[in-house]
N, C-alpha and C. Protein backbone atom coordinates (compact mmCIF):
# COMPACT_ATOMS: atom_id res chain seq x y z
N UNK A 1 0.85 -1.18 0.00
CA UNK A 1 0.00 0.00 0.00
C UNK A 1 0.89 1.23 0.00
N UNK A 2 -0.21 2.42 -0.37
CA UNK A 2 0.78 3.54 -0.91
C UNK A 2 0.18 4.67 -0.23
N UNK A 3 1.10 5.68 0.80
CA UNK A 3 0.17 6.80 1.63
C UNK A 3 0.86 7.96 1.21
N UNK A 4 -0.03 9.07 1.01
CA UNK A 4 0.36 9.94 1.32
C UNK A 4 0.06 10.89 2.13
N UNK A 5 0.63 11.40 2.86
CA UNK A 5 0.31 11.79 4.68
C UNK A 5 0.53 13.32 4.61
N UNK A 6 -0.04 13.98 4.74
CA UNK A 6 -0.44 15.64 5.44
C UNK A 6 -0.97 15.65 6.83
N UNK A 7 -0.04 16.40 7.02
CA UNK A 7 -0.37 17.05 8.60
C UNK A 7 -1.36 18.86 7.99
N UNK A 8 -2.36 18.33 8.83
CA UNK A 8 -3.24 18.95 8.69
C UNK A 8 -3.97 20.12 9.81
N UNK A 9 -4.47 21.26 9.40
CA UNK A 9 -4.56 21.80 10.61
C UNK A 9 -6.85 21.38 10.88
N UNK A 10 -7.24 21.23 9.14
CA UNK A 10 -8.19 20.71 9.23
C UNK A 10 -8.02 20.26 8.00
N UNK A 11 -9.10 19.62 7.35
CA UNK A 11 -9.38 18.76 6.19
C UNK A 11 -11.18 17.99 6.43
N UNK A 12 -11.57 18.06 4.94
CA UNK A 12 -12.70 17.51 4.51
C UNK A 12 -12.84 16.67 3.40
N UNK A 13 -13.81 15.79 3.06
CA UNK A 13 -14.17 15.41 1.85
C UNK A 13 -15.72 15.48 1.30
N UNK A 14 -15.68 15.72 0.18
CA UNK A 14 -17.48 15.99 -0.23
C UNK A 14 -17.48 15.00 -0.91
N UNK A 15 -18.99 14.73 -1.25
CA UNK A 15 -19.34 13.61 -2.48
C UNK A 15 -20.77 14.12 -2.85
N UNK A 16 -20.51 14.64 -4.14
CA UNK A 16 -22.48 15.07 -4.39
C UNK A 16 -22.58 16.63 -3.70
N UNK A 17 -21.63 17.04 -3.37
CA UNK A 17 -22.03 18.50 -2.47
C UNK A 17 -22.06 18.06 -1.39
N UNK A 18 -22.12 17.00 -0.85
CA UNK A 18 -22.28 16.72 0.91
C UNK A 18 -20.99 16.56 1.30
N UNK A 19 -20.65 16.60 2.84
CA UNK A 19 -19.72 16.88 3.18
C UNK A 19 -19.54 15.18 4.19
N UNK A 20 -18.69 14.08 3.62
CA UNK A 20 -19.00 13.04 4.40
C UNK A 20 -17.39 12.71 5.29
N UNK A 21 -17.04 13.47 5.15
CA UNK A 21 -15.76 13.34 6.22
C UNK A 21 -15.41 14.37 6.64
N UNK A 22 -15.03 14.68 7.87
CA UNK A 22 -14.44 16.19 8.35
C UNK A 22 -13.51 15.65 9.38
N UNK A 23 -12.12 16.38 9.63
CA UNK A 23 -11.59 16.58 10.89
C UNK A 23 -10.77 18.08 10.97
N UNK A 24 -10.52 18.01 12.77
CA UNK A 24 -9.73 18.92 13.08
C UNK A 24 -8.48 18.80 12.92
N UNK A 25 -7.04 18.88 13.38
CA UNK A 25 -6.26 18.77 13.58
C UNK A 25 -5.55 17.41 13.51
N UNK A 26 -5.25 16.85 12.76
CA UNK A 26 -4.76 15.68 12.46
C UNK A 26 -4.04 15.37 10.86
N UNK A 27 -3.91 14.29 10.44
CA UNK A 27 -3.81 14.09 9.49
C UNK A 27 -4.44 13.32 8.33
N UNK A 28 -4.37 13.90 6.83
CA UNK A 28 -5.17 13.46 5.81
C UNK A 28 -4.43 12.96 5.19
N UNK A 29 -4.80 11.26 4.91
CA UNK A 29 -4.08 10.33 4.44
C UNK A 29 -4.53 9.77 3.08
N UNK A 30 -4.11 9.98 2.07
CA UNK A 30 -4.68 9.82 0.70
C UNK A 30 -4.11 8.23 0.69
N UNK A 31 -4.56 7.14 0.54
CA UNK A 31 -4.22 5.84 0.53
C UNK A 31 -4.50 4.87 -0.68
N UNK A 32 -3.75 3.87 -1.42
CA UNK A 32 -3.22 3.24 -2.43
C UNK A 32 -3.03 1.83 -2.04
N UNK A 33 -4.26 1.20 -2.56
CA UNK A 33 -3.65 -0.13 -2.77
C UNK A 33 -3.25 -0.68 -3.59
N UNK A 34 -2.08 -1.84 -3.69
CA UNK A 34 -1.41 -1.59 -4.90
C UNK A 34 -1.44 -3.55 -5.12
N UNK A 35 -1.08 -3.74 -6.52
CA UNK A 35 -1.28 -5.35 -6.71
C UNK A 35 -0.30 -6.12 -6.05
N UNK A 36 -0.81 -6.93 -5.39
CA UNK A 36 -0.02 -7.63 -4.68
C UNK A 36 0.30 -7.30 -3.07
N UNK A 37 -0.49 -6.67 -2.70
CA UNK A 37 -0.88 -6.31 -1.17
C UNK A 37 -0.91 -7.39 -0.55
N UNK A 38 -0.86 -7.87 0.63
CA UNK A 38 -1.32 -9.05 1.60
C UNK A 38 -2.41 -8.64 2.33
N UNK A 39 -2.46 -9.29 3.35
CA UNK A 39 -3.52 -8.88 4.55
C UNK A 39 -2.64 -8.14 5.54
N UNK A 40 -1.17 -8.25 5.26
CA UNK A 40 -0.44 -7.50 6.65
C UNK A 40 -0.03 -5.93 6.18
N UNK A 41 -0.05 -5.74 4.64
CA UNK A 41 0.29 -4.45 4.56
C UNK A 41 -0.70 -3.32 4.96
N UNK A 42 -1.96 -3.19 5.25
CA UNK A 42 -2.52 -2.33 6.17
C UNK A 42 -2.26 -1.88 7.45
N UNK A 43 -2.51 -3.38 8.10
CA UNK A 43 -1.82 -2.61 9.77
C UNK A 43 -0.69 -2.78 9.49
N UNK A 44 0.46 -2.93 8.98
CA UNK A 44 1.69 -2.27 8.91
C UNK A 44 1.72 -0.90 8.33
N UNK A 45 1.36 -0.77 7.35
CA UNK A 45 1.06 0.78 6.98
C UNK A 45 0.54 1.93 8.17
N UNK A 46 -0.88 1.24 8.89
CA UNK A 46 -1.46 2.11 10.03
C UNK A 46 -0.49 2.10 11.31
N UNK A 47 0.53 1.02 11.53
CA UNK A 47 0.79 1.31 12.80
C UNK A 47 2.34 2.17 12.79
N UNK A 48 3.02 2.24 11.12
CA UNK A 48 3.87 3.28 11.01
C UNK A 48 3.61 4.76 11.14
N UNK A 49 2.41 4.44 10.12
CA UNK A 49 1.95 6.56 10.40
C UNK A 49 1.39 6.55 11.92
N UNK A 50 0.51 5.98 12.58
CA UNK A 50 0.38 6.23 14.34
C UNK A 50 1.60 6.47 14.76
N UNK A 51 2.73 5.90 14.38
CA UNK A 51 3.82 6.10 15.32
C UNK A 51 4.93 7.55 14.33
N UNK A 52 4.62 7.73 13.84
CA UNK A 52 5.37 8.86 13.22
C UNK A 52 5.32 10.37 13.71
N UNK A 53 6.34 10.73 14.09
CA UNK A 53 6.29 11.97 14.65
C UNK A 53 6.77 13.00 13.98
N UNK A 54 5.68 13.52 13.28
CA UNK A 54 5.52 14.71 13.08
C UNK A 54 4.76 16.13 13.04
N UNK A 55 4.49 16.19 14.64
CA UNK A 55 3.73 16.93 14.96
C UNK A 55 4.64 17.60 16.24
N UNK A 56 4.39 18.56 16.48
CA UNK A 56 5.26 19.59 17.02
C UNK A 56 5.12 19.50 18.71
N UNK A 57 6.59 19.38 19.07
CA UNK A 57 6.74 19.63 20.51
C UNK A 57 6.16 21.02 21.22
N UNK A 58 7.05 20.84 22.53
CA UNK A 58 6.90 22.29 23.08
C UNK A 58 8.09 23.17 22.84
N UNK A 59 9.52 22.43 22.10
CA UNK A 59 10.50 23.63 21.29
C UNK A 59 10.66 23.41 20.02
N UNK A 60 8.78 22.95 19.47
CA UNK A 60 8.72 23.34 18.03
C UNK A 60 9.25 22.58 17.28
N UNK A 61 10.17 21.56 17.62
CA UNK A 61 10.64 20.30 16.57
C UNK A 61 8.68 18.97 16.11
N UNK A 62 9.73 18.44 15.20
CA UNK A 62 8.84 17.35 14.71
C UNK A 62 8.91 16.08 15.59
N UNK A 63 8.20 15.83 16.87
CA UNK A 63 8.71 15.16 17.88
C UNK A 63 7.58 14.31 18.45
N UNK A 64 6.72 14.09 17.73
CA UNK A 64 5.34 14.10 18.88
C UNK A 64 4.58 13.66 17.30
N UNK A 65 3.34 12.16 17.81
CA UNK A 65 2.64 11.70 16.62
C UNK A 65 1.59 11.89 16.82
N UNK A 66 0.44 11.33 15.89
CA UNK A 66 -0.69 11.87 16.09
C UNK A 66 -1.14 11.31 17.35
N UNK A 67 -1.00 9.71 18.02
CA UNK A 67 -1.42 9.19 19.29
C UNK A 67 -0.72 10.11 19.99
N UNK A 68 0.35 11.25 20.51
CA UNK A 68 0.81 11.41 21.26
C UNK A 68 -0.18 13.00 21.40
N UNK A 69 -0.93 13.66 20.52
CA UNK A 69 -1.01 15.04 20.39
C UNK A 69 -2.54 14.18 20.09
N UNK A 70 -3.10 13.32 20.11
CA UNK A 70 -4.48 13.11 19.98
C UNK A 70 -5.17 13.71 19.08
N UNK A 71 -4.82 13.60 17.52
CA UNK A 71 -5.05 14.31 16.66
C UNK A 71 -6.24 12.84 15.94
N UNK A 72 -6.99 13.40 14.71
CA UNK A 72 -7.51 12.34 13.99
C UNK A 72 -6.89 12.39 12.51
N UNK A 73 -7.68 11.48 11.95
CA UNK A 73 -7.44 11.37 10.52
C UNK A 73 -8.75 10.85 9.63
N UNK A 74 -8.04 12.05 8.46
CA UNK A 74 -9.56 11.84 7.47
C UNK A 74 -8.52 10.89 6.42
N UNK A 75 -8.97 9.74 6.04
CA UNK A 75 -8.38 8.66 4.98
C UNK A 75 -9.06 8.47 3.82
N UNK A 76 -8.87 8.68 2.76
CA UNK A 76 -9.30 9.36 1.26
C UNK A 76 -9.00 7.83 0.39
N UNK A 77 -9.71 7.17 0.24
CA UNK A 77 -8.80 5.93 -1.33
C UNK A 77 -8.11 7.38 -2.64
N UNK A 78 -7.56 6.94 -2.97
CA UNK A 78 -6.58 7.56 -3.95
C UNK A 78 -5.83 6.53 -4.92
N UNK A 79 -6.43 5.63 -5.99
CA UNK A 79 -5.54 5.10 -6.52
C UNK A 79 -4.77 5.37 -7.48
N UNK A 80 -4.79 7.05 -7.87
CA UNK A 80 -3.62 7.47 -8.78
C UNK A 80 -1.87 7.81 -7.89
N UNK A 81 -2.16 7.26 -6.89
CA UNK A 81 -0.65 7.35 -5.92
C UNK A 81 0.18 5.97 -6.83
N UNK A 82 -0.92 5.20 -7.62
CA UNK A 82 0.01 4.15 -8.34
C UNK A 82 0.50 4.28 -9.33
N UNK A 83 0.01 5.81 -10.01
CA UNK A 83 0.52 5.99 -11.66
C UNK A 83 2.12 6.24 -11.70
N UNK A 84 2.36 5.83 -13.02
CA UNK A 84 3.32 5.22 -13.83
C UNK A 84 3.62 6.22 -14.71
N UNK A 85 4.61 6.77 -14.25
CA UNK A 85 4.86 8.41 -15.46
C UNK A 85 6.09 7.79 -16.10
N UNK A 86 6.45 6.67 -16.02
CA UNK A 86 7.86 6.35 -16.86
C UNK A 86 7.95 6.83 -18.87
N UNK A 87 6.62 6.46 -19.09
CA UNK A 87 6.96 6.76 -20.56
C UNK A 87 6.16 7.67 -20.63
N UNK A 88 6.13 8.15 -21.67
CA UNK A 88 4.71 9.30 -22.23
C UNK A 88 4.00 9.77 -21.59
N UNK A 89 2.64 10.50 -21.98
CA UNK A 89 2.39 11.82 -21.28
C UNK A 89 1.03 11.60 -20.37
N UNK A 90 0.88 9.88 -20.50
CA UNK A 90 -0.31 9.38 -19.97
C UNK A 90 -0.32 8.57 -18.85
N UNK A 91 -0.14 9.18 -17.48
CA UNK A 91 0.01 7.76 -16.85
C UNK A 91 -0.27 6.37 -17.18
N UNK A 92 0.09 5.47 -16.24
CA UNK A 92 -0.63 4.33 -15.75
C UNK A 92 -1.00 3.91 -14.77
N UNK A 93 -1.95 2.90 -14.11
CA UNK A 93 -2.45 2.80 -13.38
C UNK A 93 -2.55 1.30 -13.12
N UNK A 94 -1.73 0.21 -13.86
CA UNK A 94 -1.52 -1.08 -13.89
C UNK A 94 -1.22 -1.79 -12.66
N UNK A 95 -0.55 -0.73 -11.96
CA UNK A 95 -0.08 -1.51 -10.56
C UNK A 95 -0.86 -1.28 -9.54
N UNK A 96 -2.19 -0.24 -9.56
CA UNK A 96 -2.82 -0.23 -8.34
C UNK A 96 -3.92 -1.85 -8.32
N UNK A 97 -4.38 -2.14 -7.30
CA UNK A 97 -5.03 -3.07 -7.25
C UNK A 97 -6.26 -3.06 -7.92
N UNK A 98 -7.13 -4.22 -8.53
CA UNK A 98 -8.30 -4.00 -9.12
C UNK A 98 -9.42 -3.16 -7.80
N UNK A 99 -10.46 -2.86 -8.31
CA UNK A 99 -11.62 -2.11 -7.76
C UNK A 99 -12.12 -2.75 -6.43
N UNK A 100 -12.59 -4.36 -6.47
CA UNK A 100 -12.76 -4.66 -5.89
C UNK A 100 -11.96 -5.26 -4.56
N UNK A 101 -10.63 -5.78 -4.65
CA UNK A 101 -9.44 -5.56 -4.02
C UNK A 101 -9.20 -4.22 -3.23
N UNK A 102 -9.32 -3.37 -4.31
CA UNK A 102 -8.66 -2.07 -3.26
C UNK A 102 -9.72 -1.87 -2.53
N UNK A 103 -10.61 -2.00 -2.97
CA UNK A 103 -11.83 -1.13 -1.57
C UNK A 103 -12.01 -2.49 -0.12
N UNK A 104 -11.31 -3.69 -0.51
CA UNK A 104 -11.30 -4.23 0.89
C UNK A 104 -10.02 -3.79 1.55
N UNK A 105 -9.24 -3.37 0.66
CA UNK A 105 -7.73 -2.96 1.31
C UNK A 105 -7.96 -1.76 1.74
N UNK A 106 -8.39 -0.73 1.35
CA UNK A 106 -8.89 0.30 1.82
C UNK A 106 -9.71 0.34 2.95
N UNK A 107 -10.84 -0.13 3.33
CA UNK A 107 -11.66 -0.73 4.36
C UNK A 107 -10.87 -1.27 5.88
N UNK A 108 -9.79 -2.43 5.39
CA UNK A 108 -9.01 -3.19 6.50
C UNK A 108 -7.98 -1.70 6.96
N UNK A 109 -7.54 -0.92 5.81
CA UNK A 109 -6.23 0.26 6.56
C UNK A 109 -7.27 1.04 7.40
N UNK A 110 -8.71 1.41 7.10
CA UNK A 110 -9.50 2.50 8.00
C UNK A 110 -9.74 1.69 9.05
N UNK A 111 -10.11 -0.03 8.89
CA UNK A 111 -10.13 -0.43 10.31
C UNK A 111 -8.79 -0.57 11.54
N UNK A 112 -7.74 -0.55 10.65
CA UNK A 112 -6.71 -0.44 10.99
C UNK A 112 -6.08 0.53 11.34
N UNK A 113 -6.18 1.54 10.93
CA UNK A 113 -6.15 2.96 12.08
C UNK A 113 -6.93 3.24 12.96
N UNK A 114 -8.46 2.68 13.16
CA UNK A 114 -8.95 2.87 14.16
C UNK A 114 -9.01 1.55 15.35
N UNK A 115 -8.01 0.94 14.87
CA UNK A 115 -7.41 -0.36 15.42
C UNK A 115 -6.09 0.35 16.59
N UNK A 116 -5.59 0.85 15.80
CA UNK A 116 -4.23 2.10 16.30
C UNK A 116 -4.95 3.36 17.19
N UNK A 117 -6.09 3.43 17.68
CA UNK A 117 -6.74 3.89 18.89
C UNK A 117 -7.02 5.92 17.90
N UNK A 118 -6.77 5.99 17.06
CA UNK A 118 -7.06 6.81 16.19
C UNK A 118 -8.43 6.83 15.68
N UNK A 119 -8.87 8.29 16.00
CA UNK A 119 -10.34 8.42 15.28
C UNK A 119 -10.34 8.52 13.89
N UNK A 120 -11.01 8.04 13.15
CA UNK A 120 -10.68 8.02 11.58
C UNK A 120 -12.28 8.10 10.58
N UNK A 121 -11.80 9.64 9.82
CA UNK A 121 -13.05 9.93 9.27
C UNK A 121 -12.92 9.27 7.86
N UNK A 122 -13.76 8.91 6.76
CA UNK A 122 -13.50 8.57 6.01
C UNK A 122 -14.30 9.34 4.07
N UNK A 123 -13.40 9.04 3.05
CA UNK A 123 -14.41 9.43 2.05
C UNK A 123 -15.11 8.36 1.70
N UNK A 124 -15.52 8.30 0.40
CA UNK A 124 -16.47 7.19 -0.11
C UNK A 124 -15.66 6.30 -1.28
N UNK A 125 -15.23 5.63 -1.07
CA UNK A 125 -14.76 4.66 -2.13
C UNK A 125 -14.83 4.47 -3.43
N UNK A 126 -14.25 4.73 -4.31
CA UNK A 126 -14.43 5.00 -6.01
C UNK A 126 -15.40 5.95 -6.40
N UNK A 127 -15.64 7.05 -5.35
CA UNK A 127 -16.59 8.21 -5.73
C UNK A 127 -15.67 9.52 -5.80
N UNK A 128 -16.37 10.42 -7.14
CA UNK A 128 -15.61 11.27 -7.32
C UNK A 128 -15.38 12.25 -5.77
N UNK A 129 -14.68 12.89 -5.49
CA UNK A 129 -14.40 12.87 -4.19
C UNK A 129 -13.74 14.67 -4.42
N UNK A 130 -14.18 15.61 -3.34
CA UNK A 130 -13.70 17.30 -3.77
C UNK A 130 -13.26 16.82 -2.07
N UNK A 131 -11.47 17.21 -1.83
CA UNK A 131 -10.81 17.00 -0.45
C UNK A 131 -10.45 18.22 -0.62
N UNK A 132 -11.23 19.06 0.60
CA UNK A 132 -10.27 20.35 1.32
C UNK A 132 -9.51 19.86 2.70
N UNK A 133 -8.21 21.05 2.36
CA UNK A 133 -7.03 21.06 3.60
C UNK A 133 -6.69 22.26 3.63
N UNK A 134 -5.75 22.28 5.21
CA UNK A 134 -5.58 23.41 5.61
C UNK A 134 -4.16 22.39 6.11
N UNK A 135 -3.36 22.73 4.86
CA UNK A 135 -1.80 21.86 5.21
C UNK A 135 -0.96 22.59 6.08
N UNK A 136 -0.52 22.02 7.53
CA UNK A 136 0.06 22.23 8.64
C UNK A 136 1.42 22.10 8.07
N UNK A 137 2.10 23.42 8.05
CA UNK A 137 3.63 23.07 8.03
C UNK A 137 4.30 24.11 6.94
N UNK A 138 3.86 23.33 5.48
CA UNK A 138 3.71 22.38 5.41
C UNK A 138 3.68 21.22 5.79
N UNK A 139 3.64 20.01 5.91
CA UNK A 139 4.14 18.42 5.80
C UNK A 139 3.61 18.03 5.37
N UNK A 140 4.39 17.05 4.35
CA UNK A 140 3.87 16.12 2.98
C UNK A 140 4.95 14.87 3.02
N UNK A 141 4.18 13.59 3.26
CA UNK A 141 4.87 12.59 3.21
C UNK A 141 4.79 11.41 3.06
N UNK A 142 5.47 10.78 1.82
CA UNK A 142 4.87 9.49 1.44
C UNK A 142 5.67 8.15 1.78
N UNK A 143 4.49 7.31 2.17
CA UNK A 143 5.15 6.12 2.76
C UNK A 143 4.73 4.81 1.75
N UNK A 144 5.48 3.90 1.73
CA UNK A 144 4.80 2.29 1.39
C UNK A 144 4.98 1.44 2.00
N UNK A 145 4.11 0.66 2.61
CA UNK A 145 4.02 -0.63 3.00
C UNK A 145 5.25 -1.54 2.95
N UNK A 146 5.29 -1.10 1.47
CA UNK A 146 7.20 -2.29 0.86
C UNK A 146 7.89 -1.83 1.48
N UNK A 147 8.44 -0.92 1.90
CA UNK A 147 9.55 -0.18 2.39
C UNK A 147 10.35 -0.33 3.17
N UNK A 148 9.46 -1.19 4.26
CA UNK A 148 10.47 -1.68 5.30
C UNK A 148 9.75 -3.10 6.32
N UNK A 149 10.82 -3.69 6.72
CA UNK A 149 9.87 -4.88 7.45
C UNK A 149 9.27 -4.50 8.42
């Protein structure tokens, strides 16, 4: 799986004009499942970003995660985190997982952050999707599942 992580000061998602995810202060996790996922790359994915610190002490460093600063997270499916810009001017999209695949992989990472004691808002799954943020920091940061044991 494939994240990409904003620290956020708020963030939303709409679908249809409605507004079906909101948080405060936390982070918005645009998430990618990709072919060849297992059942362990979710909670490995969720229990790296819980433990990642980058959220600000009391002398202002990146020191402190979202469990530590009790922040939430709004988690978005995103499967263009899989495109393929190697040749020409058209991505690809060959390596994210089929439709029905990703939306259980997607499903197990939201239960899986709220497995990681994290409140977790969510969008709607293969729906066109309008995400507002209010990016803290910046911070922008992408992780994968493969990356490490």
């Amino acid at each position: 799986m494939k994240a990409l992580i904003q620290r956020v000061s708020e963030a939303s998602v709409e679908v249809g004009g409605q507004v079906v995810g909101r948080i405060g202060p936390g982070l918005l996790v645009l998430v990618c499942a990709m072919r060849g996922d297992d059942d362990t790359a979710a909670p490995k994915l969720a229990a790296r970003i819980a433990k990642l610190r980058i959220f600000r002490d009391e002398q202002d460093r990146m020191n402190r995660s979202i469990l530590d600063v009790g922040g939430q997270a709004l988690v978005v499916s995103q499967f263009t985190l899989a495109a393929d810009t190697r040749s020409g001017n058209r991505p690809g999209f060959s390596q994210a997982a089929p439709p029905d695949e990703g939306r259980d992989r997607y499903e197990g990472f939201v239960q899986a952050m709220r497995d990681q004691q994290i409140q977790a808002e969510t969008g709607i799954f293969g729906a066109d999707m309008k995400v507002r943020l209010l990016n803290d920091g910046p911070v922008t940061i992408m992780m994968d599942s493969a990356d490490r044991a």
